[in-house]
PDB file of N, CA and C in Angstrom:
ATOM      1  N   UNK A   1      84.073 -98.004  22.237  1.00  0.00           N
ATOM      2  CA  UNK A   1      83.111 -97.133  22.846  1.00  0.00           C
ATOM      3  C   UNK A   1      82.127 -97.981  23.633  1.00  0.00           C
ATOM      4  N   UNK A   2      81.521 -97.366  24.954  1.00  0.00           N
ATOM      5  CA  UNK A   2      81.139 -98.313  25.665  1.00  0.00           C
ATOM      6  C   UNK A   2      79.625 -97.562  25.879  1.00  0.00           C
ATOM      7  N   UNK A   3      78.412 -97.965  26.632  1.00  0.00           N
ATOM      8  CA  UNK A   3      77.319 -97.641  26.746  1.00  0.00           C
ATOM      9  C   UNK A   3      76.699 -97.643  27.894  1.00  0.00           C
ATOM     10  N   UNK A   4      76.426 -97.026  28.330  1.00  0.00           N
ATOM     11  CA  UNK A   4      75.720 -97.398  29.952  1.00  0.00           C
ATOM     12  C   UNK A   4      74.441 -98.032  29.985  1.00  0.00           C
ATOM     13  N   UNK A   5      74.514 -99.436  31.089  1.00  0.00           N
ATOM     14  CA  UNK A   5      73.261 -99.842  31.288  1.00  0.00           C
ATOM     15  C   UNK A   5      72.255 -99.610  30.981  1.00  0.00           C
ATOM     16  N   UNK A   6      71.971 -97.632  31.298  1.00  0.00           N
ATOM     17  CA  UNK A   6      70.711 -97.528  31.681  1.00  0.00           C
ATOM     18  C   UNK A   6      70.525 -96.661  29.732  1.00  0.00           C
ATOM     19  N   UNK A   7      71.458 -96.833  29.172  1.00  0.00           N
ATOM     20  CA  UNK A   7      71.492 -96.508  27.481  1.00  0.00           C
ATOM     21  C   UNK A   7      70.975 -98.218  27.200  1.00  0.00           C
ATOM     22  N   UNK A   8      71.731 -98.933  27.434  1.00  0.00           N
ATOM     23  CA  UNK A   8      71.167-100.543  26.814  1.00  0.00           C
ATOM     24  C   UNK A   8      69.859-101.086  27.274  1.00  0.00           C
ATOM     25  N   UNK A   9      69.740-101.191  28.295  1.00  0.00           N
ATOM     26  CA  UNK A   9      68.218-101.386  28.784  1.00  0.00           C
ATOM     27  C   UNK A   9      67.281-100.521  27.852  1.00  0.00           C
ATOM     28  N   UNK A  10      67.174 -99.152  28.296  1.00  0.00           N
ATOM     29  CA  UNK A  10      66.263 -98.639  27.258  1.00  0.00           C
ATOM     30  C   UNK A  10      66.157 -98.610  25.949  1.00  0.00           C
ATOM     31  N   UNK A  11      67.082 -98.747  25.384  1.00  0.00           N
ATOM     32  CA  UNK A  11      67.264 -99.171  23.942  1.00  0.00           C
ATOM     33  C   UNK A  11      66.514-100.395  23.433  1.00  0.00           C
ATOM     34  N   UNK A  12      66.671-101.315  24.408  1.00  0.00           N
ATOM     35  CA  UNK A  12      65.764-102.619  24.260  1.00  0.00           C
ATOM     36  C   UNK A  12      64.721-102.594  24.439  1.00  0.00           C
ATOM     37  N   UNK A  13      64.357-101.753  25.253  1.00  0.00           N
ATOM     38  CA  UNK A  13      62.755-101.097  25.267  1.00  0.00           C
ATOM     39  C   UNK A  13      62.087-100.332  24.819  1.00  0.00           C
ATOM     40  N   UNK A  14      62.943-100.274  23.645  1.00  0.00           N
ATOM     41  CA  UNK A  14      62.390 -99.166  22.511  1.00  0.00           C
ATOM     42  C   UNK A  14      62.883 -97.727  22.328  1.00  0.00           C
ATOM     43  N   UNK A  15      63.629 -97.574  23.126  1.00  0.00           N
ATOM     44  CA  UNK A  15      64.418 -96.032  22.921  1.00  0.00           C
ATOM     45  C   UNK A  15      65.387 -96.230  22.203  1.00  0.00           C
ATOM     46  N   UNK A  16      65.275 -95.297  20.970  1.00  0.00           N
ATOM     47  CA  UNK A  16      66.030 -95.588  19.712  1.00  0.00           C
ATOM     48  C   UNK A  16      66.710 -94.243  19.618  1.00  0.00           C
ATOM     49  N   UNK A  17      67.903 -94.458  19.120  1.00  0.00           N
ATOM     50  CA  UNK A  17      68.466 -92.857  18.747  1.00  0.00           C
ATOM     51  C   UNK A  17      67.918 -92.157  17.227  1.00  0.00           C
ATOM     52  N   UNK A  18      67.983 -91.384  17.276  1.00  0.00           N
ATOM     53  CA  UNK A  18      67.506 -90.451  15.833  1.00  0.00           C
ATOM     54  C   UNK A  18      68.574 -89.776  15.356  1.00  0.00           C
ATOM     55  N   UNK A  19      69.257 -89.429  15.866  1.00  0.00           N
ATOM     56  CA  UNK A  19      70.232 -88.095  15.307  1.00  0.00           C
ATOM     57  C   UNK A  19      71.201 -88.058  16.270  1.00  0.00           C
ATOM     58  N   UNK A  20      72.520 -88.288  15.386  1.00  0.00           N
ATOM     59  CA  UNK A  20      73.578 -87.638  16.555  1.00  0.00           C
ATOM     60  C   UNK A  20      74.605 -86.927  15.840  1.00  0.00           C
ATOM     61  N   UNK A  21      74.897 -85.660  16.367  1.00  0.00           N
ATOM     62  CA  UNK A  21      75.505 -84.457  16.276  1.00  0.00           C
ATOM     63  C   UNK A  21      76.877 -84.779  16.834  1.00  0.00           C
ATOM     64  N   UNK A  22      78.181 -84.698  16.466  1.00  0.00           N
ATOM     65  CA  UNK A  22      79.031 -85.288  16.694  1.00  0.00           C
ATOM     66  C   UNK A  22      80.898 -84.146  16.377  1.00  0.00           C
ATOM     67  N   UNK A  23      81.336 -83.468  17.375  1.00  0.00           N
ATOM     68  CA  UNK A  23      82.260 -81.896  17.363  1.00  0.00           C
ATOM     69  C   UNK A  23      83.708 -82.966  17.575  1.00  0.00           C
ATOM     70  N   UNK A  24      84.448 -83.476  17.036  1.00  0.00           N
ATOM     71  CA  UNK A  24      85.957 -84.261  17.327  1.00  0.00           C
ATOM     72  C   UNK A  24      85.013 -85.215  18.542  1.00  0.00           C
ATOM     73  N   UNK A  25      85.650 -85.017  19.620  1.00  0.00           N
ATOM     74  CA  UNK A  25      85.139 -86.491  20.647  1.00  0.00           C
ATOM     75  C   UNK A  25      83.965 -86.127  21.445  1.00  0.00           C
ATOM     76  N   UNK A  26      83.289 -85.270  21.029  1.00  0.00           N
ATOM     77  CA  UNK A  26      82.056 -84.557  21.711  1.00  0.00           C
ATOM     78  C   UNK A  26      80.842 -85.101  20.804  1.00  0.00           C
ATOM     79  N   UNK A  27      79.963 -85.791  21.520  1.00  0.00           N
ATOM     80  CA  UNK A  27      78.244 -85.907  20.814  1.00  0.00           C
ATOM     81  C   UNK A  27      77.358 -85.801  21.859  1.00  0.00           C
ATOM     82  N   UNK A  28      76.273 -85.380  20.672  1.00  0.00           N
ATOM     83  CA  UNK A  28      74.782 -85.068  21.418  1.00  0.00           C
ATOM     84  C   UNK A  28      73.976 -86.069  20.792  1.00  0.00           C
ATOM     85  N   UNK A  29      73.570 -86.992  21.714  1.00  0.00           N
ATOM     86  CA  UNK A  29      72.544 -88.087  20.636  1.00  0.00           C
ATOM     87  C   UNK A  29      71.229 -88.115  20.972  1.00  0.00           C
ATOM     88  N   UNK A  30      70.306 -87.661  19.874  1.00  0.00           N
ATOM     89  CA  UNK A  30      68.784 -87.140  20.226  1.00  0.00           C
ATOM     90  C   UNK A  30      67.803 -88.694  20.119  1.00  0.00           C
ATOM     91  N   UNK A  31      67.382 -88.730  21.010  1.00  0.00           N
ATOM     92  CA  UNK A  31      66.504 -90.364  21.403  1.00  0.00           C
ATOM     93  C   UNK A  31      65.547 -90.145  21.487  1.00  0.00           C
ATOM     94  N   UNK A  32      64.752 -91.016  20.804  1.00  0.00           N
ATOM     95  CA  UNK A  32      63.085 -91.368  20.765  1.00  0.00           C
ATOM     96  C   UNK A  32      62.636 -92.195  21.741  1.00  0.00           C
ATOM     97  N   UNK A  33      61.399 -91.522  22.988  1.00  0.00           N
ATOM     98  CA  UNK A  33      61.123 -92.422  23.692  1.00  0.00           C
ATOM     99  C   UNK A  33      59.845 -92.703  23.780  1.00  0.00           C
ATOM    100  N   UNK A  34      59.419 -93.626  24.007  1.00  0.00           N
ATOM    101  CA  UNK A  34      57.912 -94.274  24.276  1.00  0.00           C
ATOM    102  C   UNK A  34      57.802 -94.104  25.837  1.00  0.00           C
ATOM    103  N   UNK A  35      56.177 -93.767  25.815  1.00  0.00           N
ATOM    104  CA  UNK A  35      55.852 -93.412  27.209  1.00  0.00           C
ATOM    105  C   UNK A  35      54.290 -93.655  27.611  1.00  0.00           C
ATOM    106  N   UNK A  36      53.540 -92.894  28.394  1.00  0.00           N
ATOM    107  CA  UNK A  36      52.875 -92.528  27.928  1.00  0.00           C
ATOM    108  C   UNK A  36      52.095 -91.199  29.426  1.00  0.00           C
ATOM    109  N   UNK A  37      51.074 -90.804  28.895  1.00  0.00           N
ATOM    110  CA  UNK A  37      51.053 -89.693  29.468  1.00  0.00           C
ATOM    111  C   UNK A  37      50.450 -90.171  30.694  1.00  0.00           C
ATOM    112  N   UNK A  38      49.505 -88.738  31.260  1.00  0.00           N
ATOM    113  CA  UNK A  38      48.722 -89.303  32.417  1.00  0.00           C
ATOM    114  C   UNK A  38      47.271 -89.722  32.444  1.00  0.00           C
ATOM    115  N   UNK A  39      46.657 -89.948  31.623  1.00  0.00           N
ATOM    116  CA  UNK A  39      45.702 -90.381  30.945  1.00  0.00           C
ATOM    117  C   UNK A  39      46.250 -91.988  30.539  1.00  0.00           C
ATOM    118  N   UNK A  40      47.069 -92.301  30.533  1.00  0.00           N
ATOM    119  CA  UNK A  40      47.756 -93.971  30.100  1.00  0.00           C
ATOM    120  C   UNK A  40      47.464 -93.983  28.572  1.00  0.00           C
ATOM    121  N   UNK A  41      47.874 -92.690  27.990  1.00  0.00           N
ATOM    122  CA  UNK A  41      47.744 -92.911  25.931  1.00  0.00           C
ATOM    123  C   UNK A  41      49.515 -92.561  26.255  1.00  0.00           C
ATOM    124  N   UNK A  42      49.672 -93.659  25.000  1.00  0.00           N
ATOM    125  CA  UNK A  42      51.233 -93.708  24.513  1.00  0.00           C
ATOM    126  C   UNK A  42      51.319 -91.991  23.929  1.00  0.00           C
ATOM    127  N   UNK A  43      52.739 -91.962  24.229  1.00  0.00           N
ATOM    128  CA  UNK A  43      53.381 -90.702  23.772  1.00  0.00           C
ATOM    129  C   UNK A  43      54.540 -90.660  23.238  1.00  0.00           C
ATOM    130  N   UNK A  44      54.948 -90.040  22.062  1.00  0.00           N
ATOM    131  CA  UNK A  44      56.577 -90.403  21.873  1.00  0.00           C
ATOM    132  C   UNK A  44      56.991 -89.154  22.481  1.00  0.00           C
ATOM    133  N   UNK A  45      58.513 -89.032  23.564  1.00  0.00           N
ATOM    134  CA  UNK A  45      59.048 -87.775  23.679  1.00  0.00           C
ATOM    135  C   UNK A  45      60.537 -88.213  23.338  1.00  0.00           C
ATOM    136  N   UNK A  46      61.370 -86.789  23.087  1.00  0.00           N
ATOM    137  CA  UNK A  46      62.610 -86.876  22.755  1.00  0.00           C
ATOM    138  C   UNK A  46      63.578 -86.236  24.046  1.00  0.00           C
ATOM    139  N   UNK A  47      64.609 -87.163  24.284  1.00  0.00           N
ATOM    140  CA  UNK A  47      65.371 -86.171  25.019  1.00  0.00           C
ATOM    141  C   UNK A  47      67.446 -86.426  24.136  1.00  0.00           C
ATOM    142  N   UNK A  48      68.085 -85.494  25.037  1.00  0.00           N
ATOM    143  CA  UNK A  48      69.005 -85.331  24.394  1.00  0.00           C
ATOM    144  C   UNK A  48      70.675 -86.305  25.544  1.00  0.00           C
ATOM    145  N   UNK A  49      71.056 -87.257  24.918  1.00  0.00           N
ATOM    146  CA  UNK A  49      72.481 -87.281  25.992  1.00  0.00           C
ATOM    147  C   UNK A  49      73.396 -86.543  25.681  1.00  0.00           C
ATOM    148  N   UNK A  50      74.355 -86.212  26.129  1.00  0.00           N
ATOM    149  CA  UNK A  50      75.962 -85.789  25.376  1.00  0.00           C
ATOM    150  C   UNK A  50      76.828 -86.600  26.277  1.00  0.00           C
ATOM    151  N   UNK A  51      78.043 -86.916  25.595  1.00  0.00           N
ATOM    152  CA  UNK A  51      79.181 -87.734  25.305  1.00  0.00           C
ATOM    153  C   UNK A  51      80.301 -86.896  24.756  1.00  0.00           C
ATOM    154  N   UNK A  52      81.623 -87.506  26.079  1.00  0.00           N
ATOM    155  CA  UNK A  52      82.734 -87.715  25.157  1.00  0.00           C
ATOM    156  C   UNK A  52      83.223 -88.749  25.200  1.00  0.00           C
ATOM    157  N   UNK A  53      84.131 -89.409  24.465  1.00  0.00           N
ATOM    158  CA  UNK A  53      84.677 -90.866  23.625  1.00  0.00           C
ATOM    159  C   UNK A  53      86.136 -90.364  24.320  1.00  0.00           C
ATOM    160  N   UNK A  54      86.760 -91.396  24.652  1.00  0.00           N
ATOM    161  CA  UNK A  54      87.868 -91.561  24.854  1.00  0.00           C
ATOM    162  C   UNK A  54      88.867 -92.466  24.960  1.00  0.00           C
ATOM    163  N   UNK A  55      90.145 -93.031  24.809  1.00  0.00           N
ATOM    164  CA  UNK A  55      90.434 -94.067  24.730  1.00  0.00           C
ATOM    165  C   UNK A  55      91.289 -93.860  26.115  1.00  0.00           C
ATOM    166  N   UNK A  56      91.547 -95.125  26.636  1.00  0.00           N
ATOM    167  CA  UNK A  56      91.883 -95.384  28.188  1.00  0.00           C
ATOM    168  C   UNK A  56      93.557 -95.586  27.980  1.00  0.00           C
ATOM    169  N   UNK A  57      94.509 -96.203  29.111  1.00  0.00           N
ATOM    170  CA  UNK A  57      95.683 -96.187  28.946  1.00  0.00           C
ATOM    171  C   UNK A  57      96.184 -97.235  28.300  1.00  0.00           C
ATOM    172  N   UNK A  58      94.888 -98.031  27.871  1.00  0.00           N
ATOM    173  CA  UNK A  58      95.161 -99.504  27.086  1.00  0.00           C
ATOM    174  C   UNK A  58      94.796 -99.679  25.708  1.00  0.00           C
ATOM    175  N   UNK A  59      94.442 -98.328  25.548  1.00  0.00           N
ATOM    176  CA  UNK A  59      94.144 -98.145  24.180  1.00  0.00           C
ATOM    177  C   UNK A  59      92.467 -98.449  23.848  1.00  0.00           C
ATOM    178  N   UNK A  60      91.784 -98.308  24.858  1.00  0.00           N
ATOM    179  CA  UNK A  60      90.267 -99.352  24.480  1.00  0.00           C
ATOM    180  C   UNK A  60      89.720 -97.949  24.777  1.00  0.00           C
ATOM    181  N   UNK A  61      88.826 -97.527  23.869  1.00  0.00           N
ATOM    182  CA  UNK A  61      87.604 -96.946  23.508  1.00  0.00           C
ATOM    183  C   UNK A  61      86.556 -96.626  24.784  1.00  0.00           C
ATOM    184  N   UNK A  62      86.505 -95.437  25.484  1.00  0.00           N
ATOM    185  CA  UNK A  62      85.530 -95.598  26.456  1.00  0.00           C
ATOM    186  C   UNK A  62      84.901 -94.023  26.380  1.00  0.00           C
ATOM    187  N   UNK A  63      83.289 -94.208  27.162  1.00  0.00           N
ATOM    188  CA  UNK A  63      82.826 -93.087  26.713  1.00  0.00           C
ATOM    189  C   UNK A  63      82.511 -92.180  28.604  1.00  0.00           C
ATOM    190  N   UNK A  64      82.177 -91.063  28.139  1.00  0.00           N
ATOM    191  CA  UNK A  64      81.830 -90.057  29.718  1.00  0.00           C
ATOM    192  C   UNK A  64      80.618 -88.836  29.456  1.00  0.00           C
ATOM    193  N   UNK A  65      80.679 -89.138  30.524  1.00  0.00           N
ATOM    194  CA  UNK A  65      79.797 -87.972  30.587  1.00  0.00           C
ATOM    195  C   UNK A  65      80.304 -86.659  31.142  1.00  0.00           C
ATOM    196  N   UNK A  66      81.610 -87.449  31.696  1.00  0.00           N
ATOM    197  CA  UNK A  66      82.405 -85.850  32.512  1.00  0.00           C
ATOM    198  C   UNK A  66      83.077 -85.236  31.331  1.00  0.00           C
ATOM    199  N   UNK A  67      82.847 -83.643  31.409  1.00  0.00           N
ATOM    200  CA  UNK A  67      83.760 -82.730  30.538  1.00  0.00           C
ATOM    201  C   UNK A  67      84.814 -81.928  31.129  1.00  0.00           C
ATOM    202  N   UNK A  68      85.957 -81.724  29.832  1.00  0.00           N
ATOM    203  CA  UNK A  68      86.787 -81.036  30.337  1.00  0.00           C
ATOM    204  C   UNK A  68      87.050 -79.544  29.835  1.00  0.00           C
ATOM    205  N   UNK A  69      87.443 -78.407  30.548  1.00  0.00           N
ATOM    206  CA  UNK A  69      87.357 -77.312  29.813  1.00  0.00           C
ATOM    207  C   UNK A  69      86.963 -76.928  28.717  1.00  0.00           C
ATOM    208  N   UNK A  70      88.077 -77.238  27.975  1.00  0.00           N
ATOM    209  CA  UNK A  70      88.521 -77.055  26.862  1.00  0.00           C
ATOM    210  C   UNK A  70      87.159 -77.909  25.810  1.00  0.00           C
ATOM    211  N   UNK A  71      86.475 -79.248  26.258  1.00  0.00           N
ATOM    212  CA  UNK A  71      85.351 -79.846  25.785  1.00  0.00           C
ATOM    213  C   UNK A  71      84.281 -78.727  25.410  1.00  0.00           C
ATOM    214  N   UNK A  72      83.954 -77.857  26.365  1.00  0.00           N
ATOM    215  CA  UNK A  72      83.022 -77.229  27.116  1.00  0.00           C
ATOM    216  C   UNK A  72      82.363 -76.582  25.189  1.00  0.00           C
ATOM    217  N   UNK A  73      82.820 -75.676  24.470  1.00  0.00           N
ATOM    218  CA  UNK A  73      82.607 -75.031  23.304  1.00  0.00           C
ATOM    219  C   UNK A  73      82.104 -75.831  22.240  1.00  0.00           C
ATOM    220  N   UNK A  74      82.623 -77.050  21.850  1.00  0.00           N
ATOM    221  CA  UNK A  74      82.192 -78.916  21.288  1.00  0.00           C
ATOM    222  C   UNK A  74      80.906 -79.042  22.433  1.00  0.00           C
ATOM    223  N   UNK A  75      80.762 -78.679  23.522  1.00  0.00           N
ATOM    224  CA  UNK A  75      79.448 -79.269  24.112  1.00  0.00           C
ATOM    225  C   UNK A  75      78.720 -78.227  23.656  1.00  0.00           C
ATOM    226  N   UNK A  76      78.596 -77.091  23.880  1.00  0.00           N
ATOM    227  CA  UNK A  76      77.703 -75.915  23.442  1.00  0.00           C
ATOM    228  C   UNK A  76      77.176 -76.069  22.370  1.00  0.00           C
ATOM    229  N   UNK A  77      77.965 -76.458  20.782  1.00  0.00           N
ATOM    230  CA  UNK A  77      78.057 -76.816  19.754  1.00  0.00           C
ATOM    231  C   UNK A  77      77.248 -77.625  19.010  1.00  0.00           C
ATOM    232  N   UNK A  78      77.477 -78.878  20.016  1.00  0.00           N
ATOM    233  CA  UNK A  78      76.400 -80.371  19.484  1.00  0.00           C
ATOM    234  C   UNK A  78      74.991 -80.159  19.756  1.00  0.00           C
ATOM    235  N   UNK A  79      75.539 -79.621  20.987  1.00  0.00           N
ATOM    236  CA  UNK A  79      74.006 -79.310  21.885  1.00  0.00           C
ATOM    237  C   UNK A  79      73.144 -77.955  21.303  1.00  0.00           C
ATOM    238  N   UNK A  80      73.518 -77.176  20.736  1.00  0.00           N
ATOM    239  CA  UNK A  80      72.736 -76.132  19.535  1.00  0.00           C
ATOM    240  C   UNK A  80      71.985 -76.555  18.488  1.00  0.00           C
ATOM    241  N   UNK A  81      73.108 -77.716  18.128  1.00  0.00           N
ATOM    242  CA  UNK A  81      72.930 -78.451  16.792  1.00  0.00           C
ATOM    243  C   UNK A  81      71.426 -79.368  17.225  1.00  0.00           C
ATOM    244  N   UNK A  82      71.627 -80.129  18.286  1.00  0.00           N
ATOM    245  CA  UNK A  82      70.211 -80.802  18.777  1.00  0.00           C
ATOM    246  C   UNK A  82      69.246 -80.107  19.176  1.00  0.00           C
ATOM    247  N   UNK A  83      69.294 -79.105  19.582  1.00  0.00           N
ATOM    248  CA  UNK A  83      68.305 -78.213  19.945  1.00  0.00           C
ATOM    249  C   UNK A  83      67.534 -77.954  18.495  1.00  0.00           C
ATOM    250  N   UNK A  84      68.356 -76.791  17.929  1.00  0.00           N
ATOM    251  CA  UNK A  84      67.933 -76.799  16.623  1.00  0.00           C
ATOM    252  C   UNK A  84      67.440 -78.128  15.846  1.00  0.00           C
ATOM    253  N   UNK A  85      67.884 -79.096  15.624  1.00  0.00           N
ATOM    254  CA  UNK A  85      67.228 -80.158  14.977  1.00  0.00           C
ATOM    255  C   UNK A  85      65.336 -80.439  15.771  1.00  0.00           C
ATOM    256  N   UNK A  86      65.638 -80.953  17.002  1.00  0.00           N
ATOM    257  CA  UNK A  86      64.828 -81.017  18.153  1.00  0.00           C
ATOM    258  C   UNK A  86      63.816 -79.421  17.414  1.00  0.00           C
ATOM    259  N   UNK A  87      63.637 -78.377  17.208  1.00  0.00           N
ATOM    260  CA  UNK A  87      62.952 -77.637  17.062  1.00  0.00           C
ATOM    261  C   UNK A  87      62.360 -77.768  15.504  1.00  0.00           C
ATOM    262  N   UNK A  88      62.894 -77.926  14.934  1.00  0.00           N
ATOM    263  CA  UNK A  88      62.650 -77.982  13.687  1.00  0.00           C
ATOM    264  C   UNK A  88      62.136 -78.773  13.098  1.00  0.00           C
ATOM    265  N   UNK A  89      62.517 -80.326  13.702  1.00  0.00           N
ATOM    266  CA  UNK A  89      61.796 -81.542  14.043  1.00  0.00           C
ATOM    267  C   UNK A  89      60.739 -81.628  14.077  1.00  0.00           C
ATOM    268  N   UNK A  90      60.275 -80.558  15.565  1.00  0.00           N
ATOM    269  CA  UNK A  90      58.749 -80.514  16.085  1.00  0.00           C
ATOM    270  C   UNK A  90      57.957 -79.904  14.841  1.00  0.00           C
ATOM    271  N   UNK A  91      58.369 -79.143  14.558  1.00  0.00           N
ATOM    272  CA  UNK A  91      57.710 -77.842  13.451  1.00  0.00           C
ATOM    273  C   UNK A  91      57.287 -78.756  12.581  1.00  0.00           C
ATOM    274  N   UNK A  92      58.332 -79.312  11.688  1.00  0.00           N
ATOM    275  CA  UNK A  92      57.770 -80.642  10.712  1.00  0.00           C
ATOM    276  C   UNK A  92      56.691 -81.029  10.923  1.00  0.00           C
ATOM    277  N   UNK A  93      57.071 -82.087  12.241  1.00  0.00           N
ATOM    278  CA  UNK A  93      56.138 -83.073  12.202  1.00  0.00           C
ATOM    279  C   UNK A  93      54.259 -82.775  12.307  1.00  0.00           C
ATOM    280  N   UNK A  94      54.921 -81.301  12.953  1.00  0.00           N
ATOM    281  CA  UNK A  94      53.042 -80.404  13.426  1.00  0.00           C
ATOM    282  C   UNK A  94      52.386 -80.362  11.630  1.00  0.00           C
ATOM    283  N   UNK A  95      53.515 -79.734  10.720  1.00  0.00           N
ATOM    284  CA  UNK A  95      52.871 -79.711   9.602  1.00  0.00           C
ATOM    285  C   UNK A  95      52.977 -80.781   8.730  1.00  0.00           C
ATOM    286  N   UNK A  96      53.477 -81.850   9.003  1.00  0.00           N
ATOM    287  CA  UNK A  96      53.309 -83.017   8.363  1.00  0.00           C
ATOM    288  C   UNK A  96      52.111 -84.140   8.901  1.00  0.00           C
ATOM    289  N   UNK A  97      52.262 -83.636  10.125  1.00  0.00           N
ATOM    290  CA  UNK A  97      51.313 -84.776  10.959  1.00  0.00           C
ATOM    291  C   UNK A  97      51.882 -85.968  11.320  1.00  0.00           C
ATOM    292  N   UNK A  98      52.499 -86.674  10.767  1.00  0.00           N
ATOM    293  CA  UNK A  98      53.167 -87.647  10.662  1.00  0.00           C
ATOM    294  C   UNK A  98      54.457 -88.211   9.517  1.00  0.00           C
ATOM    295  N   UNK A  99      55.278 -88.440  10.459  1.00  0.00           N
ATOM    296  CA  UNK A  99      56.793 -88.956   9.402  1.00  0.00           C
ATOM    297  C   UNK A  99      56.749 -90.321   9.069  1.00  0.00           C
ATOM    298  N   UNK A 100      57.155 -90.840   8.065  1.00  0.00           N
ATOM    299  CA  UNK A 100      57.472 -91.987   8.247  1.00  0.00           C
ATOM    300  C   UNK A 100      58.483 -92.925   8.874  1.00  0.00           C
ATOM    301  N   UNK A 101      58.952 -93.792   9.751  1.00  0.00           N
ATOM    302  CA  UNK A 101      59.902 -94.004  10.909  1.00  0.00           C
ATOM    303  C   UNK A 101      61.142 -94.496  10.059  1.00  0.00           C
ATOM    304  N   UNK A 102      62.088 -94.428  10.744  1.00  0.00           N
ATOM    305  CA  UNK A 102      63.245 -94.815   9.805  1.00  0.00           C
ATOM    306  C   UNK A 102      64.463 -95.420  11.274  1.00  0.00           C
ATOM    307  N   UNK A 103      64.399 -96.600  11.038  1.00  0.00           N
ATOM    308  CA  UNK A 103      65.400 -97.293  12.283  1.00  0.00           C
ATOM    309  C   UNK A 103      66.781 -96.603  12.159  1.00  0.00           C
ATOM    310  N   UNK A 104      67.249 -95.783  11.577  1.00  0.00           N
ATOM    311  CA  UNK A 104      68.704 -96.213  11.333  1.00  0.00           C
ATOM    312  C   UNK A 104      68.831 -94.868  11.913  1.00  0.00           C
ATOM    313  N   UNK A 105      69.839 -94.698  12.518  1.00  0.00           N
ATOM    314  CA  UNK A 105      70.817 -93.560  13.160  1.00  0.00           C
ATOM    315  C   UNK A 105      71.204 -92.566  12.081  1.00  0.00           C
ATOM    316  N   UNK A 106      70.553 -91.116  12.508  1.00  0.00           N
ATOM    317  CA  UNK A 106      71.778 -90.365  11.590  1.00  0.00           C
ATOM    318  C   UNK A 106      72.763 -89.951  12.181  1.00  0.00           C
ATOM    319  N   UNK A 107      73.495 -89.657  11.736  1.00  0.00           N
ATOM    320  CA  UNK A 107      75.380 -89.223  12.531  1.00  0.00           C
ATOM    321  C   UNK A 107      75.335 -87.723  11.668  1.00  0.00           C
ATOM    322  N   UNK A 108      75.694 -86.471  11.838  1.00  0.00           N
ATOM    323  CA  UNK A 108      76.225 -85.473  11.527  1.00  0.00           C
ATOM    324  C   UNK A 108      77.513 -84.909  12.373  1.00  0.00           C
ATOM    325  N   UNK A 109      78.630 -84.614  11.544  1.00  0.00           N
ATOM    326  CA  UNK A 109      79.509 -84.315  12.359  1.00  0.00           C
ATOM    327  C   UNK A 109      79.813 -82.537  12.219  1.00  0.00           C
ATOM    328  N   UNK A 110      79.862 -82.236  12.984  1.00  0.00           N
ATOM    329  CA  UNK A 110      79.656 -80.343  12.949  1.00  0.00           C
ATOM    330  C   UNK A 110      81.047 -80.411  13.251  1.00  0.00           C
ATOM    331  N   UNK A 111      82.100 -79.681  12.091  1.00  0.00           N
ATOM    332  CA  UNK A 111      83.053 -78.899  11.985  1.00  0.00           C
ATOM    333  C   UNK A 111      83.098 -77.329  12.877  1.00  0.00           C
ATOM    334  N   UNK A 112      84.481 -77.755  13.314  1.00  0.00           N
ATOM    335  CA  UNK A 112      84.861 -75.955  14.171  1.00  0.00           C
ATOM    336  C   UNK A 112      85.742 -75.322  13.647  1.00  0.00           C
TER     337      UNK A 112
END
């Protein structure tokens, strides 16, 4: 599986994944980003990629962003699943105030 530049660069700059929602070769991976607003105060916002994984005619692991038909229901899917997380998320954190951070990736894989 491969990553795009502009996934590795930001990653090194602090955009970390949180959650990824994951339908057979279909994911939605929800990322934490540092920013900051227009006032120049840091902000964390989240946005969402989706992915499919595929292996090439050589057998090597590669990923897209292009979908195919049949993908299309696995994209709807992951992407519900992040939404919903992404909402529920927010809700938390308003009544928690604050989470404690946790580096590590979650993976959920949503059955069809």
């Amino acid at each position: 599986m491969t990553n795009t530049t502009t996934e590795n660069k930001t990653t090194s700059e602090g955009n970390k994944p949180e959650k990824k929602f994951r339908a057979g070769a279909i994911s939605a991976t929800v990322w934490r980003n540092h920013g900051q607003n227009k006032n120049g105060e840091p902000v964390i916002f989240k946005t969402v990629s989706l992915e499919r994984n595929y292996k090439d005619k050589n057998e090597e692991w590669k990923s897209t962003h292009s979908f195919r038909i049949n993908d299309l229901p696995k994209v709807a899917l992951v992407s519900n699943k992040a939404y919903e997380y992404l909402v529920m998320s927010d809700a938390d954190a308003k009544s928690d105030d604050a989470k404690p951070g946790d580096d590590a990736i979650i993976e959920e894989e949503v059955v069809m």
